[in-house]
N, C-alpha and C. Protein backbone atom coordinates (compact mmCIF):
# COMPACT_ATOMS: atom_id res chain seq x y z
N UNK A 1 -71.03 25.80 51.87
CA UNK A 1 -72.26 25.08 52.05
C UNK A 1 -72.19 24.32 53.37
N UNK A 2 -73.62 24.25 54.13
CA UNK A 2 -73.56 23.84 55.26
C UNK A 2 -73.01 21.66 55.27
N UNK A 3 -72.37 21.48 56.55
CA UNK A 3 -72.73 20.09 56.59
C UNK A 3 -74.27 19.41 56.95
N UNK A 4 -74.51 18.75 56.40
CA UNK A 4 -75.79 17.75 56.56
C UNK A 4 -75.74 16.10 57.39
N UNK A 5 -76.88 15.95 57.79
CA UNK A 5 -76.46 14.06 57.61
C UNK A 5 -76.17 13.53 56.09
N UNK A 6 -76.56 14.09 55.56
CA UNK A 6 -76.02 13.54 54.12
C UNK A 6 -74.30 13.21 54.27
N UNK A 7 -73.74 14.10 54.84
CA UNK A 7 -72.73 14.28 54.99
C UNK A 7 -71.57 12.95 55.58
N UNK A 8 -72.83 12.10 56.44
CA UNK A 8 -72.26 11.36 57.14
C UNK A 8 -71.69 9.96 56.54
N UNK A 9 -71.27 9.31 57.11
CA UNK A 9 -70.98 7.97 56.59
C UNK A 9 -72.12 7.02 56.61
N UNK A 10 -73.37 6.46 57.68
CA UNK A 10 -74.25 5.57 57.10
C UNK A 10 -75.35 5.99 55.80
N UNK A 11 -75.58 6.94 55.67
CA UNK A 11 -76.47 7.36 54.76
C UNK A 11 -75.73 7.67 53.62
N UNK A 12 -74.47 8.14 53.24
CA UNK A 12 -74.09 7.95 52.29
C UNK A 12 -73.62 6.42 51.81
N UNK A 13 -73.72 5.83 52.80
CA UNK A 13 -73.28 3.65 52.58
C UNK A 13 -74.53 3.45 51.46
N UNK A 14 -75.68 3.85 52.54
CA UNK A 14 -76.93 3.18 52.04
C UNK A 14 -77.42 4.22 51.07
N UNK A 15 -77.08 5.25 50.77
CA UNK A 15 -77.58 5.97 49.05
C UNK A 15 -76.69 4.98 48.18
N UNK A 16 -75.64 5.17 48.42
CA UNK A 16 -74.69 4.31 47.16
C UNK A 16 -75.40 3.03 47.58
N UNK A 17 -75.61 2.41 48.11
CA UNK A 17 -76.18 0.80 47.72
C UNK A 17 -77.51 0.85 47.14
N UNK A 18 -78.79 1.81 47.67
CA UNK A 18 -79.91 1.70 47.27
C UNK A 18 -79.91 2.59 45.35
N UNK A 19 -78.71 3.14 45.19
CA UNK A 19 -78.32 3.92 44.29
C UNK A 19 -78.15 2.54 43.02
N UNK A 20 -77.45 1.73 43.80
CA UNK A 20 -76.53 1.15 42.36
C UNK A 20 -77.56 -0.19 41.85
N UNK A 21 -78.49 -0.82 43.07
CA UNK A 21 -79.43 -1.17 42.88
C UNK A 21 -80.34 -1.00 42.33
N UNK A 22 -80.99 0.15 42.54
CA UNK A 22 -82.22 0.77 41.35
C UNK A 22 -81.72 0.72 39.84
N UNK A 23 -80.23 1.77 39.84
CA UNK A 23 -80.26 1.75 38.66
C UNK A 23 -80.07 0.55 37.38
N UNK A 24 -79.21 -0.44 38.60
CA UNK A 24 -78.45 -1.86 38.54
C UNK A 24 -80.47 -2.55 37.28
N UNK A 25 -81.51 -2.02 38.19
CA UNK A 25 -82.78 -3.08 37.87
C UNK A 25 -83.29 -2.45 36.75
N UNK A 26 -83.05 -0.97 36.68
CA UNK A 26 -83.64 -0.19 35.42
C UNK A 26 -82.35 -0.19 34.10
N UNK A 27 -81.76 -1.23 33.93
CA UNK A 27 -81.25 -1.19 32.63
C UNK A 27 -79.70 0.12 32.88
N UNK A 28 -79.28 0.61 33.74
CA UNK A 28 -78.76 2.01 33.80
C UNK A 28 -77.23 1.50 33.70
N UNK A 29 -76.14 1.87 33.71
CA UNK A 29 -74.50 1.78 34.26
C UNK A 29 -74.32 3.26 34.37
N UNK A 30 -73.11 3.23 35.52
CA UNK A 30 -72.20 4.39 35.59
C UNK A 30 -70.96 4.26 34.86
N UNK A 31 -70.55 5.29 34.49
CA UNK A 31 -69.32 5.03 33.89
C UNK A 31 -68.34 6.70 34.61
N UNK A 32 -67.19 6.04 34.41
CA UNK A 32 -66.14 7.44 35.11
C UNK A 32 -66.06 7.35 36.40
N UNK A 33 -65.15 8.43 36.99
CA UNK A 33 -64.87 8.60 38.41
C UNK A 33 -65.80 9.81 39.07
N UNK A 34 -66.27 9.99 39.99
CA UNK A 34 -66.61 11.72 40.15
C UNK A 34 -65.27 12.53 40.26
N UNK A 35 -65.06 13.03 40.08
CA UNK A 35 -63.61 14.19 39.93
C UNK A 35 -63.30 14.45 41.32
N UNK A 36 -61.54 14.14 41.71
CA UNK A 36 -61.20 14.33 42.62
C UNK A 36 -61.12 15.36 43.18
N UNK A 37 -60.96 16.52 42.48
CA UNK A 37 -60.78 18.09 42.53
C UNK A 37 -61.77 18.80 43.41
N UNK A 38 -61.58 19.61 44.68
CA UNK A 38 -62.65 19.87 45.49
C UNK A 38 -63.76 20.80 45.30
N UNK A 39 -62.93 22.07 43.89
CA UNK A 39 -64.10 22.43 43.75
C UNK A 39 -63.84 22.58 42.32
N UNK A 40 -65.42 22.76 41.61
CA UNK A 40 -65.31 22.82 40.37
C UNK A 40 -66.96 22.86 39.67
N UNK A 41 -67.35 23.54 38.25
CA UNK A 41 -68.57 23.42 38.04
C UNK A 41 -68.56 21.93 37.66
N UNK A 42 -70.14 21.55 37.27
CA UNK A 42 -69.98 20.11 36.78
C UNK A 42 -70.96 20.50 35.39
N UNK A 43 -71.13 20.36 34.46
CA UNK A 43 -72.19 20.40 34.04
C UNK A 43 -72.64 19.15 33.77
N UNK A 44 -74.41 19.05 33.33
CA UNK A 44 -75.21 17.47 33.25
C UNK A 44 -75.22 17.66 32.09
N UNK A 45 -75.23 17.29 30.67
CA UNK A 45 -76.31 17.34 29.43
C UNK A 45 -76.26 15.80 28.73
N UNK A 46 -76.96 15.95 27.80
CA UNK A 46 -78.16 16.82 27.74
C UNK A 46 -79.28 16.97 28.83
N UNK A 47 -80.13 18.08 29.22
CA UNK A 47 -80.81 17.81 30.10
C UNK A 47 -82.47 17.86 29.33
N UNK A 48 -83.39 16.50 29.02
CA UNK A 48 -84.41 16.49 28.14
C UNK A 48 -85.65 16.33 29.13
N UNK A 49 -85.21 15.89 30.63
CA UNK A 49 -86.38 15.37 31.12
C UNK A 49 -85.93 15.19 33.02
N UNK A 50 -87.42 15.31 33.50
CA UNK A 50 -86.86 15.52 34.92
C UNK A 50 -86.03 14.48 35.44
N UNK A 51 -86.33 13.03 34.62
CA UNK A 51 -85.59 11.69 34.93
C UNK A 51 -84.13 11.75 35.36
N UNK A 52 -83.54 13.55 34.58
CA UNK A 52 -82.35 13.38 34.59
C UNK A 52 -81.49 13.91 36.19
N UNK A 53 -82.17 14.39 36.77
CA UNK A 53 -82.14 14.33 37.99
C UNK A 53 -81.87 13.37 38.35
N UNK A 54 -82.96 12.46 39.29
CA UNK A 54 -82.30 11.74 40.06
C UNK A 54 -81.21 10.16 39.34
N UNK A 55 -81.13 9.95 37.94
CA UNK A 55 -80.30 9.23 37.18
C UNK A 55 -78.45 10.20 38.01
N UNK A 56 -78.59 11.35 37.62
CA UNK A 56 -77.82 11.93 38.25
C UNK A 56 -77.33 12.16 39.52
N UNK A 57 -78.07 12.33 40.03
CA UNK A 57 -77.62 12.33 41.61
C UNK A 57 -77.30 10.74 42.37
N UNK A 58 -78.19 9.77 41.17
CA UNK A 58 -77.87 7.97 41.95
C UNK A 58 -76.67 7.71 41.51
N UNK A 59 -75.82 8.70 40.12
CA UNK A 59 -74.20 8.00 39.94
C UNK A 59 -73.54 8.51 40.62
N UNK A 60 -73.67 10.36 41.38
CA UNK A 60 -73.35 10.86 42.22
C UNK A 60 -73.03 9.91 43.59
N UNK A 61 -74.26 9.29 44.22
CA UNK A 61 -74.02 9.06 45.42
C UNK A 61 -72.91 7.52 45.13
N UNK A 62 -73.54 7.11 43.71
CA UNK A 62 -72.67 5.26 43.84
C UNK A 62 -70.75 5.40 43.85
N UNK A 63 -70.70 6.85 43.23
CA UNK A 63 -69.18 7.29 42.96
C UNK A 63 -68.78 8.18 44.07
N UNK A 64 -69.41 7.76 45.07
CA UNK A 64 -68.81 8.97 46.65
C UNK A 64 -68.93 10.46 46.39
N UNK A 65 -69.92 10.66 45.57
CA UNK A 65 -69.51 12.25 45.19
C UNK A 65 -70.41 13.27 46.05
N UNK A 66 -70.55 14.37 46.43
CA UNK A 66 -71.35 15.23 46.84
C UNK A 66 -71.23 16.62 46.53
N UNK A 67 -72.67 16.23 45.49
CA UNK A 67 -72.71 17.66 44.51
C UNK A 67 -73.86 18.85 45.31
N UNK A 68 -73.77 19.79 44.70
CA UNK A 68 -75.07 20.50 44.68
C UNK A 68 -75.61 21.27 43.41
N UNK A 69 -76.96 21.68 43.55
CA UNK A 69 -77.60 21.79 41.91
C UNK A 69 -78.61 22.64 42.41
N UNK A 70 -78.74 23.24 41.40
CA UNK A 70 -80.08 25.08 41.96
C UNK A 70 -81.32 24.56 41.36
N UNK A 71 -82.25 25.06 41.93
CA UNK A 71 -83.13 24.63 41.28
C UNK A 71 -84.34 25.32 41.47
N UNK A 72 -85.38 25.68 40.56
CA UNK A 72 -86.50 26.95 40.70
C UNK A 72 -87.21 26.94 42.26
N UNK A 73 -87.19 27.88 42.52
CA UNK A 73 -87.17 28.12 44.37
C UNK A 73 -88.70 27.48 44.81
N UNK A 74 -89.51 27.56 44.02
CA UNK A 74 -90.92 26.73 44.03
C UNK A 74 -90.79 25.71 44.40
N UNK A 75 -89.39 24.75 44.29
CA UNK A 75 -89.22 22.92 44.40
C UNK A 75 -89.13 23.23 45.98
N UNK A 76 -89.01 24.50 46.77
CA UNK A 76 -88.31 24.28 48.19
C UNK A 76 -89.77 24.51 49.14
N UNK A 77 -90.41 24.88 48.65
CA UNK A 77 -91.72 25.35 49.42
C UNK A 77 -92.36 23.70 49.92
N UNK A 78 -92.57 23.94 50.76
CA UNK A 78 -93.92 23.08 52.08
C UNK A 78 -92.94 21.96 52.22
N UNK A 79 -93.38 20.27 52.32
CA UNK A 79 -92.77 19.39 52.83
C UNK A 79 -90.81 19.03 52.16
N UNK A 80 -91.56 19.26 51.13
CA UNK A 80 -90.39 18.86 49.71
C UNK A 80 -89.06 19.72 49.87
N UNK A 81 -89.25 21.32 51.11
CA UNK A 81 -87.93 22.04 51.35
C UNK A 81 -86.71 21.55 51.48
N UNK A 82 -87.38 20.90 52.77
CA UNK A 82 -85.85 19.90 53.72
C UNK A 82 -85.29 19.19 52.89
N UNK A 83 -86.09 18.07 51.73
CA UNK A 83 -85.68 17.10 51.38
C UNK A 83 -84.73 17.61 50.58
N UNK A 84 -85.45 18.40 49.42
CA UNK A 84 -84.51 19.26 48.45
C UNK A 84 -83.13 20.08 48.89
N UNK A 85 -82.77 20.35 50.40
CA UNK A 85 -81.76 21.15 50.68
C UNK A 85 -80.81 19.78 51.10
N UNK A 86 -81.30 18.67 51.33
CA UNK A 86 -80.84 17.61 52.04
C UNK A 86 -80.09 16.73 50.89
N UNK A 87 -80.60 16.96 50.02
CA UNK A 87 -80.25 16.40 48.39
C UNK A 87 -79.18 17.05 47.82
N UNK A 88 -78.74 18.68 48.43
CA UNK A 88 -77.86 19.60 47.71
C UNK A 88 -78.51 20.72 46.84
N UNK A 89 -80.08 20.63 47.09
CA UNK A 89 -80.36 21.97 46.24
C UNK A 89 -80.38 23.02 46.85
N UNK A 90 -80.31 24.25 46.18
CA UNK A 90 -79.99 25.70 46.43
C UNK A 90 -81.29 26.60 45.23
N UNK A 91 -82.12 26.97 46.17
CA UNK A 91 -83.06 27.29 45.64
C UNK A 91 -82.70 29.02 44.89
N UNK A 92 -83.13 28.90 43.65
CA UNK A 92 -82.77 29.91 42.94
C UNK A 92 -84.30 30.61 42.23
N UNK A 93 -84.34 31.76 42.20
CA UNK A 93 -85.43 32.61 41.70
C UNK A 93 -84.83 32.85 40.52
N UNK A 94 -85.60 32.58 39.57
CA UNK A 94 -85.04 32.71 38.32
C UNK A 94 -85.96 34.20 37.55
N UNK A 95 -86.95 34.52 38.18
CA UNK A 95 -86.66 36.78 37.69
C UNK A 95 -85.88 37.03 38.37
N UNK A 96 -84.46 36.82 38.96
CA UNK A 96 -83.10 37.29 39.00
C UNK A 96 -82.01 36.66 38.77
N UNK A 97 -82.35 36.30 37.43
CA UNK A 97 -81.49 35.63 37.12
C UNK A 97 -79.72 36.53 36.99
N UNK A 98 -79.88 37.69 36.54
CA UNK A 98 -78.81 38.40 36.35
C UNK A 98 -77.92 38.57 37.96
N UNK A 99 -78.36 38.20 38.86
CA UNK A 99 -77.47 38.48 40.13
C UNK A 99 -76.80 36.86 40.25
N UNK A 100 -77.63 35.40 39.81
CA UNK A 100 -76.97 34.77 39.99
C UNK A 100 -75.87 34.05 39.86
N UNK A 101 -75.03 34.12 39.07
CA UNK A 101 -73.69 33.86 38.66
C UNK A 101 -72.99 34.58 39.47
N UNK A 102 -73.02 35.69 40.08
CA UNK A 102 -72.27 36.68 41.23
C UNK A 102 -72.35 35.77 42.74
N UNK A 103 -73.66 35.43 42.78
CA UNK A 103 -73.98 34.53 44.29
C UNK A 103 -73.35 33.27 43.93
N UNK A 104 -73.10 32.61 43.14
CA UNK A 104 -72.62 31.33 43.16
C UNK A 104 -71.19 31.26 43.22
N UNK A 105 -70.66 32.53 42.30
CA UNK A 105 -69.04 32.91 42.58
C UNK A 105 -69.03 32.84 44.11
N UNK A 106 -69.77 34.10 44.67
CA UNK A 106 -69.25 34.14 46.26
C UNK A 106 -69.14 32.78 46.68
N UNK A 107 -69.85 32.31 46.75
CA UNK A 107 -70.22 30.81 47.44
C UNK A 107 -69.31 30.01 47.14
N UNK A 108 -68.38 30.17 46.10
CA UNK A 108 -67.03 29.56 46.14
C UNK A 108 -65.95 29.98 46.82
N UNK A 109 -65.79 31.00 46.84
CA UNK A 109 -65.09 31.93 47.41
C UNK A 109 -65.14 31.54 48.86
N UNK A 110 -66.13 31.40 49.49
CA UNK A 110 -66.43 30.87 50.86
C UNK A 110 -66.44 29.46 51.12
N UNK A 111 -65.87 28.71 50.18
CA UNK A 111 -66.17 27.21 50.17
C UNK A 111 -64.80 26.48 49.82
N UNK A 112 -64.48 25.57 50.76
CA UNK A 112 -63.20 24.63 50.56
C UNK A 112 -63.24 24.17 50.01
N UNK A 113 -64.37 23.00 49.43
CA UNK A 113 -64.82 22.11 49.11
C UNK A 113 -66.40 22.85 48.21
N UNK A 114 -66.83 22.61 46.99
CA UNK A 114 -67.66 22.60 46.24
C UNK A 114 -68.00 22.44 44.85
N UNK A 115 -69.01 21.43 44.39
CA UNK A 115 -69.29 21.24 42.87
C UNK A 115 -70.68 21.46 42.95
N UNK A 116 -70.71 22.35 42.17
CA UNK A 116 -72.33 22.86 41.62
C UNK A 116 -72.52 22.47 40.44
N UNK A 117 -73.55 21.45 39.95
CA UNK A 117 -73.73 21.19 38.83
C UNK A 117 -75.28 21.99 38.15
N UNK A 118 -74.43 22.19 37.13
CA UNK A 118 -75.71 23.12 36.29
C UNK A 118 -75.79 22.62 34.78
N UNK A 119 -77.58 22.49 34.45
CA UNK A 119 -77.05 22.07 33.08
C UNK A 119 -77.48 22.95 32.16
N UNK A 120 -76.41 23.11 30.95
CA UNK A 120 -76.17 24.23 30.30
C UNK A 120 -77.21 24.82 29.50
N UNK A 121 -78.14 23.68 29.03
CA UNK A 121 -79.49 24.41 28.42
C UNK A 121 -80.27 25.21 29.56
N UNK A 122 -80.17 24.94 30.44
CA UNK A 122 -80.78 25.90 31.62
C UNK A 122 -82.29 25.94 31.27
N UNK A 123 -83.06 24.41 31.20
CA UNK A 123 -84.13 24.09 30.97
C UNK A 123 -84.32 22.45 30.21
N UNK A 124 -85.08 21.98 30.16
CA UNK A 124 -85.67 20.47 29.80
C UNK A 124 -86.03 20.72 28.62
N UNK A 125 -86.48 21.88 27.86
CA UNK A 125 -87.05 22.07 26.63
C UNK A 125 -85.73 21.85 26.00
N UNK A 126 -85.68 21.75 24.13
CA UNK A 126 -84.82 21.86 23.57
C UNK A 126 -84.53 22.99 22.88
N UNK A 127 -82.95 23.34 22.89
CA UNK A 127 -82.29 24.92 23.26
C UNK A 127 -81.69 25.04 21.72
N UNK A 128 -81.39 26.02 20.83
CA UNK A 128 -80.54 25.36 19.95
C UNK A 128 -79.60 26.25 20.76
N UNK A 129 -79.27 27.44 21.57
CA UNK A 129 -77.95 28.04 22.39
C UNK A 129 -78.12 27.57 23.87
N UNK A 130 -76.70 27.02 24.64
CA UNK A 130 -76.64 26.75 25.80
C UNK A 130 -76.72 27.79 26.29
N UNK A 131 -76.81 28.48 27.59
CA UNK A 131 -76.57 29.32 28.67
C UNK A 131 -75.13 29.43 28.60
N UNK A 132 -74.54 30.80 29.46
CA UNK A 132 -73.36 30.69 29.38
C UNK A 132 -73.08 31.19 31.22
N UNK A 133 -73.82 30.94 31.96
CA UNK A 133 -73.99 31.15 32.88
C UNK A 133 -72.74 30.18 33.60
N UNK A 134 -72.76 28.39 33.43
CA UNK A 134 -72.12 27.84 33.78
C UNK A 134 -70.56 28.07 33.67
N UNK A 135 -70.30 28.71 32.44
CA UNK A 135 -68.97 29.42 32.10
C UNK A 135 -68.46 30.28 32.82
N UNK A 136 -69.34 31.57 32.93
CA UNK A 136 -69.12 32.69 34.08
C UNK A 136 -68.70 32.19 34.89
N UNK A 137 -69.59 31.43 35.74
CA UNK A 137 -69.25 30.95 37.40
C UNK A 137 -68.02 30.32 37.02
N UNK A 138 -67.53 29.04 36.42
CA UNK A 138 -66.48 28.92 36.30
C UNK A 138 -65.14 29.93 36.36
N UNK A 139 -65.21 30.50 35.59
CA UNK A 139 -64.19 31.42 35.16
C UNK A 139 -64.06 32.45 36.39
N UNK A 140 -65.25 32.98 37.15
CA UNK A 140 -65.01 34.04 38.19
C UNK A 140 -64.69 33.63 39.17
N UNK A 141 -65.02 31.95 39.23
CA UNK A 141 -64.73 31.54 40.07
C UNK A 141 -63.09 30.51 40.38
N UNK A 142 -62.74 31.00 39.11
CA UNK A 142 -61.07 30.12 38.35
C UNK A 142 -61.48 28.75 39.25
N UNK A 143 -62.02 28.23 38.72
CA UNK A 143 -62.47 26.60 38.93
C UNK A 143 -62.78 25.64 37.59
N UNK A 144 -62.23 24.48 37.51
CA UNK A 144 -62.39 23.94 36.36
C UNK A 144 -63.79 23.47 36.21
N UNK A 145 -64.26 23.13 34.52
CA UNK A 145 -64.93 22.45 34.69
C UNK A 145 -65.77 20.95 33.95
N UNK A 146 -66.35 20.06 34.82
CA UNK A 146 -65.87 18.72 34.69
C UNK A 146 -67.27 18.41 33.58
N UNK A 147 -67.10 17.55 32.95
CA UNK A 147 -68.21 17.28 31.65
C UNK A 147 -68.66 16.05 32.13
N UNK A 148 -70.02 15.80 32.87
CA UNK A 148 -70.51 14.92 32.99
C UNK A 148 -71.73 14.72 31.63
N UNK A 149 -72.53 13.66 32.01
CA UNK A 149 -73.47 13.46 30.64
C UNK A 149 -74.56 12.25 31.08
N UNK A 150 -75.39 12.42 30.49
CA UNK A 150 -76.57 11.19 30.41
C UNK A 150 -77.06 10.75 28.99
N UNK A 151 -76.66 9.66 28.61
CA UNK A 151 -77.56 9.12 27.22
C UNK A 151 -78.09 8.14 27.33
N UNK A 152 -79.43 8.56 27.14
CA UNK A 152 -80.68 7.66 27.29
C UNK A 152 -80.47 6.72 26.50
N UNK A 153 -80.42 6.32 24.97
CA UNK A 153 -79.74 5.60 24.28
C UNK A 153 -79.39 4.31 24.67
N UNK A 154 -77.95 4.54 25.15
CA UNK A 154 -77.33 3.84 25.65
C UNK A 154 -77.70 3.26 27.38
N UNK A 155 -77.98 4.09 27.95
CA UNK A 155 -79.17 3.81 29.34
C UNK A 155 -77.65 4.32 30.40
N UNK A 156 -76.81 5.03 30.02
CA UNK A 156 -75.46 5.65 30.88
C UNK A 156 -75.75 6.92 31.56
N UNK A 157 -75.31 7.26 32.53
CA UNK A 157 -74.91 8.05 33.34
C UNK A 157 -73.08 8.30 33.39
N UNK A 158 -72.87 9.48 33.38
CA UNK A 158 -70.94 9.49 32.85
C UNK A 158 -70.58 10.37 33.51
N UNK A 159 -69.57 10.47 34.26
CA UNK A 159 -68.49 11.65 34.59
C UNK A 159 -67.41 11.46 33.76
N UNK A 160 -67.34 12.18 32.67
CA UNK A 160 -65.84 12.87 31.75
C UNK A 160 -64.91 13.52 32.17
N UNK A 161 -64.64 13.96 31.18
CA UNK A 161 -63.42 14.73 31.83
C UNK A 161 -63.20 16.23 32.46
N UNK A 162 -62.14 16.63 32.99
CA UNK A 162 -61.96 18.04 33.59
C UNK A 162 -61.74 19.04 32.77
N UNK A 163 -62.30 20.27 32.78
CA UNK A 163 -61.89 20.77 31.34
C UNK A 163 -61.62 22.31 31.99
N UNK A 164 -60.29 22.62 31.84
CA UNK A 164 -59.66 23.88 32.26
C UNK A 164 -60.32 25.18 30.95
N UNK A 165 -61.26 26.18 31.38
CA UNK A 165 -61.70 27.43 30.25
C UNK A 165 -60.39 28.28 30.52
N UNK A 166 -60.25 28.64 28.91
CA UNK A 166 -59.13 29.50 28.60
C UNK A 166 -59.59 30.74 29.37
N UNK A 167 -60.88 31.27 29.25
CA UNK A 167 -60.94 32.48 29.36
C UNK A 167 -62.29 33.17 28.63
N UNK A 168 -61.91 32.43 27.03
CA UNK A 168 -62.87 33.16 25.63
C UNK A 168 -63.67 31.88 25.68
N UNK A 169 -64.87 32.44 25.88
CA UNK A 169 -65.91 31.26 25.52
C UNK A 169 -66.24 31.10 24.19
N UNK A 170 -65.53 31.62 23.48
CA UNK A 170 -65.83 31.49 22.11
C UNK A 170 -64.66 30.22 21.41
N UNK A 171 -63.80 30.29 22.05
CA UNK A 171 -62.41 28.68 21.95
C UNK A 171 -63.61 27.54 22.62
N UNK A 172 -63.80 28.32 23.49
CA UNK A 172 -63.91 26.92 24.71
C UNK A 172 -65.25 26.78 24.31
N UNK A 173 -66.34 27.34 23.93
CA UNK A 173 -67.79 26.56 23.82
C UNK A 173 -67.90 25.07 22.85
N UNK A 174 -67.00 25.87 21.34
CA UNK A 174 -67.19 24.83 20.92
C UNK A 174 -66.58 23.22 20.78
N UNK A 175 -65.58 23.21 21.73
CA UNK A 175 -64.61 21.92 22.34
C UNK A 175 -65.69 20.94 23.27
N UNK A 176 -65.88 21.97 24.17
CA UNK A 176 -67.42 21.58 25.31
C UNK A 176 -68.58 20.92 24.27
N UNK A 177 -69.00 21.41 23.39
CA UNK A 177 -70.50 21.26 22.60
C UNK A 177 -69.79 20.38 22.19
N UNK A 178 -68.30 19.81 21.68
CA UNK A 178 -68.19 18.52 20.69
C UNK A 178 -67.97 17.66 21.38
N UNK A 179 -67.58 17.55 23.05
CA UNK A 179 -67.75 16.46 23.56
C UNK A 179 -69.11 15.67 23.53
N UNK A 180 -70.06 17.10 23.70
CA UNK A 180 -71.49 16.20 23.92
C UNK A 180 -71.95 15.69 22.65
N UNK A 181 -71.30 15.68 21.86
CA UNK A 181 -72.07 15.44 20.21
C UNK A 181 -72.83 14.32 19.99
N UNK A 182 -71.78 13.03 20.89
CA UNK A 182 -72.56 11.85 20.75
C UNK A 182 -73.62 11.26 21.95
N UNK A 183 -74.27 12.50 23.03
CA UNK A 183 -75.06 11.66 23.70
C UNK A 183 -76.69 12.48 23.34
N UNK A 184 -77.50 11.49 24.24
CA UNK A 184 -78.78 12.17 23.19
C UNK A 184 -79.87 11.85 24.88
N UNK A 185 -80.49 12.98 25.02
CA UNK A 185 -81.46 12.89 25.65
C UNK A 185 -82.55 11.71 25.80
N UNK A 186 -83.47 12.22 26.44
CA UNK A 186 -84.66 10.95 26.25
C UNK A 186 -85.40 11.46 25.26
N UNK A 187 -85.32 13.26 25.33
CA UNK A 187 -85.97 14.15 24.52
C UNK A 187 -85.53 14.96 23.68
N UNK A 188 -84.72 14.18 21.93
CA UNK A 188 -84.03 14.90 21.35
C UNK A 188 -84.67 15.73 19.89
């Protein structure tokens, strides 16, 4: 992934301050570290509402982190492009969806440094099966991956822990699904 001014040191000062402020006035805390590890998937859940975006990306910037996150290629069109590529998105067409887990592998493969966060319902509606998309990329991409979370509830934003996949997503889904047991959307 390319470097940005994002990249730089004053604008990342002033996201983390204007970051910890907002959330500091809306009731919010961070909790956790962002993961030291350079590359790795992240996943968000639950994901109930667009809120969970930028809640996400403001614990991102207050914890030094710099993620990136895909997002339906429609968000990149007219003024809103720049901003959205400037933020870390990677615009994805989702009638192909079947090629993308292959493009995101490469993109590790070519990358020193990268965390792509995806969240596993792979939509805002409520899912009763996650995607297993985030798994793939993991695994093809032998990169761990880190369990972040949002519960409205409680008004938190969280980076958890690192979580190495065996391999069988059938061990590993349901370890993943019982971490999230106790957080709850805005929209459960």
């Amino acid at each position: 992934m390319q470097t940005t001014i994002f990249d730089t040191n004053l604008p990342r000062r002033a996201l983390a301050w204007l970051s910890s402020r907002l959330l500091k006035l809306a009731g919010w805390r961070v909790e956790g570290q962002f993961p030291s590890i350079k590359r790795c998937v992240m996943i968000a859940a639950p994901h109930s509402t667009n809120w969970d975006f930028p809640l996400a990306l403001a614990a991102t910037f207050i914890r030094g982190g710099r993620i990136y996150w895909m997002g339906k290629h429609t968000l990149f069109w007219g003024p809103m492009g720049p901003v959205m590529r400037f933020l870390g998105g990677i615009p994805v067409n989702r009638g192909r969806a079947g090629s993308l887990v292959g493009q995101i592998v490469d993109a590790y493969g070519r990358a020193d440094e990268l965390v792509v966060v995806v969240p596993p319902e792979g939509t805002r509606a409520k899912v009763r099966e996650w995607k297993t998309g985030f798994y793939r990329i993991a695994c093809g991409a032998q990169v761990p991956i880190v369990l972040a979370y949002i519960d409205f509830p409680s008004r938190t934003v969280g980076f958890g822990p690192v979580f190495e996949p065996c391999g069988d997503i059938d061990v590993d889904m349901p370890k993943i699904r019982d971490f999230y047991s106790g957080y709850r959307g805005k929209y459960d």
